[in-house]
Protein backbone atom coordinates (compact mmCIF):
# COMPACT_ATOMS: atom_id res chain seq x y z
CA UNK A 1 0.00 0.00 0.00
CA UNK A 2 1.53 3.45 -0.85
CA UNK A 3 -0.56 6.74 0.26
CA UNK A 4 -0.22 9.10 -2.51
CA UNK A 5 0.19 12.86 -2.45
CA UNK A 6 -3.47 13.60 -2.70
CA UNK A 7 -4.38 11.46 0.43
CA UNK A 8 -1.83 13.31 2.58
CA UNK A 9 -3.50 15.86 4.24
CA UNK A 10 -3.55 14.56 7.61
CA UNK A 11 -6.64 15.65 10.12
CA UNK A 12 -6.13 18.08 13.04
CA UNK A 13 -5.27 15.21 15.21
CA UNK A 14 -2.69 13.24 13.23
CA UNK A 15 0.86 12.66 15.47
CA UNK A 16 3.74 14.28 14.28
CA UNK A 17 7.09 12.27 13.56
CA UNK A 18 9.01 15.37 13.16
CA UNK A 19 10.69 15.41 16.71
CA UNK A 20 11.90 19.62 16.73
CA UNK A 21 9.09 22.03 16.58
CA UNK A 22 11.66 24.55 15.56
CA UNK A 23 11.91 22.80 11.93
CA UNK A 24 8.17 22.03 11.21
CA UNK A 25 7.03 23.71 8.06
CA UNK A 26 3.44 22.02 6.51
CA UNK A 27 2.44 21.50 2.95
CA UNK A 28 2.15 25.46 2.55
CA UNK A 29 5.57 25.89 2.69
CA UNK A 30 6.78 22.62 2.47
CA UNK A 31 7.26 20.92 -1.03
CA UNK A 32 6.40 16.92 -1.63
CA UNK A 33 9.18 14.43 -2.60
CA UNK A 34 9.77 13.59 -6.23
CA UNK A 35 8.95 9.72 -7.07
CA UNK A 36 12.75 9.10 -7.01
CA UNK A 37 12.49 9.63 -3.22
CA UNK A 38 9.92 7.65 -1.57
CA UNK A 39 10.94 4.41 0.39
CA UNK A 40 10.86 1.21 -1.23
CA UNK A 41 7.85 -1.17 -1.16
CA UNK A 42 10.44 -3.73 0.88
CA UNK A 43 10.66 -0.65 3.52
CA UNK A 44 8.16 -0.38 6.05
CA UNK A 45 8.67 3.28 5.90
CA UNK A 46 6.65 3.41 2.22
CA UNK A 47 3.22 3.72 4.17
CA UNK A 48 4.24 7.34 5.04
CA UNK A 49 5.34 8.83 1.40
CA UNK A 50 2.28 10.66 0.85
CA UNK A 51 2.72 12.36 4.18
CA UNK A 52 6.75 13.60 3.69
CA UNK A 53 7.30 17.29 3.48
CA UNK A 54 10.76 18.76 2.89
CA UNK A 55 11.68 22.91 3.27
CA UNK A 56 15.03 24.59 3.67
CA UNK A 57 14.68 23.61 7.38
CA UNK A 58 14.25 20.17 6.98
CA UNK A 59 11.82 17.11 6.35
CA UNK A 60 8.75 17.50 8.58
CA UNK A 61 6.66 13.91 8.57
CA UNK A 62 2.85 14.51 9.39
CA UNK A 63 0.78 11.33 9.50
CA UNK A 64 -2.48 10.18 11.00
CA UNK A 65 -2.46 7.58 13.97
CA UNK A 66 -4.10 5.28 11.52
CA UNK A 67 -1.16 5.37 9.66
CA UNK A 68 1.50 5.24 12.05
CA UNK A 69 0.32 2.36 13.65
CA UNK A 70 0.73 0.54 10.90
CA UNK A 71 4.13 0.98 10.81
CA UNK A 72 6.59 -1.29 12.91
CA UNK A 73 7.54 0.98 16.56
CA UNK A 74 11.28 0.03 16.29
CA UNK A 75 11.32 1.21 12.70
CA UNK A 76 9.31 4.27 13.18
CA UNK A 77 11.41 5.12 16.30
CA UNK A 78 14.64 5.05 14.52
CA UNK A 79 13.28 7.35 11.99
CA UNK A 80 11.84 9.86 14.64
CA UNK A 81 15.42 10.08 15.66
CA UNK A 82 16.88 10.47 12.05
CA UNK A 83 14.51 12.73 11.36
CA UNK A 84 15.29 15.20 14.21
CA UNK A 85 19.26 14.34 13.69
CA UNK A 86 19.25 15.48 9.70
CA UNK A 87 17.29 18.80 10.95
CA UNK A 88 19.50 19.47 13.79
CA UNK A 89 22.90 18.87 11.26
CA UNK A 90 20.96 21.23 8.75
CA UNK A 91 20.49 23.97 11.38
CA UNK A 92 24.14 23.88 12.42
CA UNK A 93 25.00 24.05 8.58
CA UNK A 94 26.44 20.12 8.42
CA UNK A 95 24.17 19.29 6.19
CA UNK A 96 21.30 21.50 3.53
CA UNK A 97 18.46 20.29 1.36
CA UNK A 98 19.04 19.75 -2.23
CA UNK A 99 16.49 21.13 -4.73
CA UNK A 100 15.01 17.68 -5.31
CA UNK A 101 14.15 16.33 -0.87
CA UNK A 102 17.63 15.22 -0.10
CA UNK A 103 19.62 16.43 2.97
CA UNK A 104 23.34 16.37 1.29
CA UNK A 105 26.47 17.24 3.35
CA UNK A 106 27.93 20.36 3.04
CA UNK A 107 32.13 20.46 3.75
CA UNK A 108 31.49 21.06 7.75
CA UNK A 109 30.25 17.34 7.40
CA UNK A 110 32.92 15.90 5.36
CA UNK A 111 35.70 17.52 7.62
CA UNK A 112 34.29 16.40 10.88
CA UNK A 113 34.32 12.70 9.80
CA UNK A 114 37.52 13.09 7.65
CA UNK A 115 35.97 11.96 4.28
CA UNK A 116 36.06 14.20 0.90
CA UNK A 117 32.45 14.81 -0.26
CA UNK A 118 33.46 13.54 -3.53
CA UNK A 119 34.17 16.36 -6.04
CA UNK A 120 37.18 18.61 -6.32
CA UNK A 121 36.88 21.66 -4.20
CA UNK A 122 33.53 20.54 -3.50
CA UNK A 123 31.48 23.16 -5.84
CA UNK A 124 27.80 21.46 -4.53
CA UNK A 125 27.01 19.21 -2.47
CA UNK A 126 26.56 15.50 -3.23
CA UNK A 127 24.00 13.07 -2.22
CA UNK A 128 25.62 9.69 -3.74
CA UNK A 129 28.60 8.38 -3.79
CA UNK A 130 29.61 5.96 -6.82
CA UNK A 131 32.90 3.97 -6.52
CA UNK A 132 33.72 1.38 -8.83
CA UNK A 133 32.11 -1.43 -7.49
CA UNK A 134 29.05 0.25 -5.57
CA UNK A 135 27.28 3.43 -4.20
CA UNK A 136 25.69 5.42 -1.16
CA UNK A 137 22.97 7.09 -1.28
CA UNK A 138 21.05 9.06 1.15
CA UNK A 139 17.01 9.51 1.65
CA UNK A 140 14.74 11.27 3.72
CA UNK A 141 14.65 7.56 5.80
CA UNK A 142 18.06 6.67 5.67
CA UNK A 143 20.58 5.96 3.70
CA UNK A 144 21.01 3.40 0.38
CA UNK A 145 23.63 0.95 -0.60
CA UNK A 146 24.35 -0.76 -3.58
CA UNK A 147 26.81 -3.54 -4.16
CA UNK A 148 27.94 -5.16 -7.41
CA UNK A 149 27.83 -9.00 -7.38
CA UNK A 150 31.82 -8.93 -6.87
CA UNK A 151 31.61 -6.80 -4.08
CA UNK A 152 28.79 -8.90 -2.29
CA UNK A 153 31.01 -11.68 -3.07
CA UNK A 154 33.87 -10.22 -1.24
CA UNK A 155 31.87 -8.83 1.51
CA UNK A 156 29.68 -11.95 2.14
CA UNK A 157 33.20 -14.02 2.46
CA UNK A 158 34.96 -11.72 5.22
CA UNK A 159 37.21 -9.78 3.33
CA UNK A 160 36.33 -6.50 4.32
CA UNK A 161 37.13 -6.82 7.70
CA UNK A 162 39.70 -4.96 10.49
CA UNK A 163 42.22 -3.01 7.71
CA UNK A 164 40.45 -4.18 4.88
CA UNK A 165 36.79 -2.11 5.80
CA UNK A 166 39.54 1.65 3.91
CA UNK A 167 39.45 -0.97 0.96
CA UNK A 168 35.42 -1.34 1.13
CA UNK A 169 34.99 2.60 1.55
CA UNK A 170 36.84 3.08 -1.64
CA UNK A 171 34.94 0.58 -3.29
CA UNK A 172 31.92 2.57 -2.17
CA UNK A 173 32.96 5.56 -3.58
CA UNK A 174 33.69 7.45 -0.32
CA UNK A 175 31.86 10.18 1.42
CA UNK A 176 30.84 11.06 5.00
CA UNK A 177 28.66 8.00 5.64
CA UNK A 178 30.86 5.25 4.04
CA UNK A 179 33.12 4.56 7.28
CA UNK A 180 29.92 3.47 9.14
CA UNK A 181 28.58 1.57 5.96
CA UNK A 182 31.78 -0.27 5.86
CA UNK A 183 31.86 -1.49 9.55
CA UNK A 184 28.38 -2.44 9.26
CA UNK A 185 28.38 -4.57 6.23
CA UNK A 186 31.55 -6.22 7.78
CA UNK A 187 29.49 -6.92 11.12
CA UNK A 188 26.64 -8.38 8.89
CA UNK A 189 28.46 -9.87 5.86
CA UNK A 190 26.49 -13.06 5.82
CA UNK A 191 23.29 -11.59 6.19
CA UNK A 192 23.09 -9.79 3.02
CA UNK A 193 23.00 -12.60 0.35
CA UNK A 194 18.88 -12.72 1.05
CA UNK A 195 19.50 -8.84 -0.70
CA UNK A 196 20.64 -9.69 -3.92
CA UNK A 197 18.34 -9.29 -7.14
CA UNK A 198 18.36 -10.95 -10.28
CA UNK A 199 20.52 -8.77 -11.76
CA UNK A 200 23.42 -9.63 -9.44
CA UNK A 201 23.07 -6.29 -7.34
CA UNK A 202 22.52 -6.11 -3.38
CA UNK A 203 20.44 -3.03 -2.38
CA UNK A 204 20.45 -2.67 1.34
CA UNK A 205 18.39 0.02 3.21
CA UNK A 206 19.20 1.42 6.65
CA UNK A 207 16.20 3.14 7.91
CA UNK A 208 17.48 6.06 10.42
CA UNK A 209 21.16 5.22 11.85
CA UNK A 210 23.10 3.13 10.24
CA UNK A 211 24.66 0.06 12.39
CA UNK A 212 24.96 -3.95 12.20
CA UNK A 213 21.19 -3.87 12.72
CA UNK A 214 18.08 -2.01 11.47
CA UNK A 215 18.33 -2.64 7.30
CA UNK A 216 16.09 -3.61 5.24
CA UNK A 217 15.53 -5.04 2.02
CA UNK A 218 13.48 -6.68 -0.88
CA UNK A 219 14.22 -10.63 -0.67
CA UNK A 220 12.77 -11.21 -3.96
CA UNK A 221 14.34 -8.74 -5.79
C-alpha cells in the first residue's frame, strides 16, 4: 500500500514524527518528494510517502495515527530520531536540502568525519557516492547501498574486515557515511545474500542510523 500525495493531508489530530518544533514547516511551505524519493515497497517506511514534506529547514513527517500504527515501533522510532538528527545537522550548517528532498552534506560534514564529499573543491554538495564497485545514497529515511555481485562476493566471504573495511569505503565511492557503511556490512556480511536481485546487485536500506542492525531489504528482488 503506498498513500499518494493527494491522500496526505492529515486531520487536526494526526501525530507528528518530526521530533523539533523549531523545523516544522506544513504543505504550505513545504514541497512533496519527487517519485525518485519515496521508500521502497520492501521498507516499512513506504506507508508514510504521501505524508513527507521537505523545506530549507528540513523534512517534517505529518501522519495520521491510523497510519503510524501501521508501521513497525522500532522502525518508526529510529526514523523519529533520524529525522530530528538530519534537521538538527541542517540547522548547524552540516548538512542542507538539495532542490530535489535530499539532505546532502555540506564540507562542515565531510571535515568532521575526515571523508572528501566527492568532487574537487567541493562546488555542490553531493548526495551519492559511486565507486567502482558500488554506491551510497542518502534519503529522507536513511541511507542506500548498492553492491555489485563482486563486491557482495567479497563482503559476504569476510574480506572487508579490520584493515580491509579503507578498501570497502573506496569501493563505495567514499563520502561522510561510508566509514559506518563499511563497519556495518563487515558486522553483517552473511546476512546480506537474502538482498541480492536478479541482476546480481545487493540493495540494502538502513532506515534512520546506520549500524549492524536495522536494514532492510526486498528478498525477492
Amino acid at each position: 500500500m503506498t498513500i499518494s500525495p493527494a491522500a496526505s493531508a492529515a486531520p487536526a489530530s494526526s501525530q507528528q514524527v518530526q521530533v523539533d518544533p523549531k523545523a516544522q514547516h506544513g504543505t504550505a511551505t513545504g514541497s512533496r518528494l519527487p517519485s525518485s524519493e519515496l521508500a521502497p515497497q520492501s521498507s516499512p517506511l513506504h506507508l508514510l510517502n504521501g505524508y513527507v514534506t521537505f523545506s530549507t529547514s528540513g523534512y517534517s513527517i505529518d501522519a495520521p495515527a491510523s497510519v503510524l500504527t501501521k508501521v513497525p515501533a522500532a522502525q518508526l522510532a529510529q526514523l523519529r530520531s533520524y529525522v530530528a538528527d538530519v534537521n538538527a545537522n541542517i540547522r548547524s550548517g552540516k548538512l542542507e536540502m538539495s532542490p530535489d528532498g535530499v539532505a546532502v552534506p555540506t564540507d562542515a560534514l565531510a571535515g568532521e568525519v575526515g571523508q572528501p564529499t566527492g568532487r574537487p573543491g567541493h562546488p555542490s554538495p553531493n548526495a551519492t557516492w559511486r565507486g567502482g564497485h558500488g554506491y551510497i545514497k542518502t534519503h529522507w529515511y536513511g541511507v542506500e547501498v548498492g553492491l555489485d555481485s563482486w563486491l557482495t562476493n567479497k563482503v559476504e566471504g569476510g574480506f572487508w574486515t579490520g584493515a580491509g573495511i579503507s578498501g570497502l569505503v573506496a569501493a563505495l565511492g567514499g563520502g561522510p557515511y561510508a566509514g559506518a557503511v563499511a563497519a556495518a556490512l563487515g558486522v553483517i556480511a552473511g546476512g546480506i545474500q537474502v538482498c541480492q536481485h536478479q541482476n546480481s546487485w545487493t540493495y540494502i536500506y538502513w532506515l534512520g542510523t546506520i549500524g549492524a542492525g536495522g536494514f532492510v531489504c526486498n528478498p525477492f528482488g
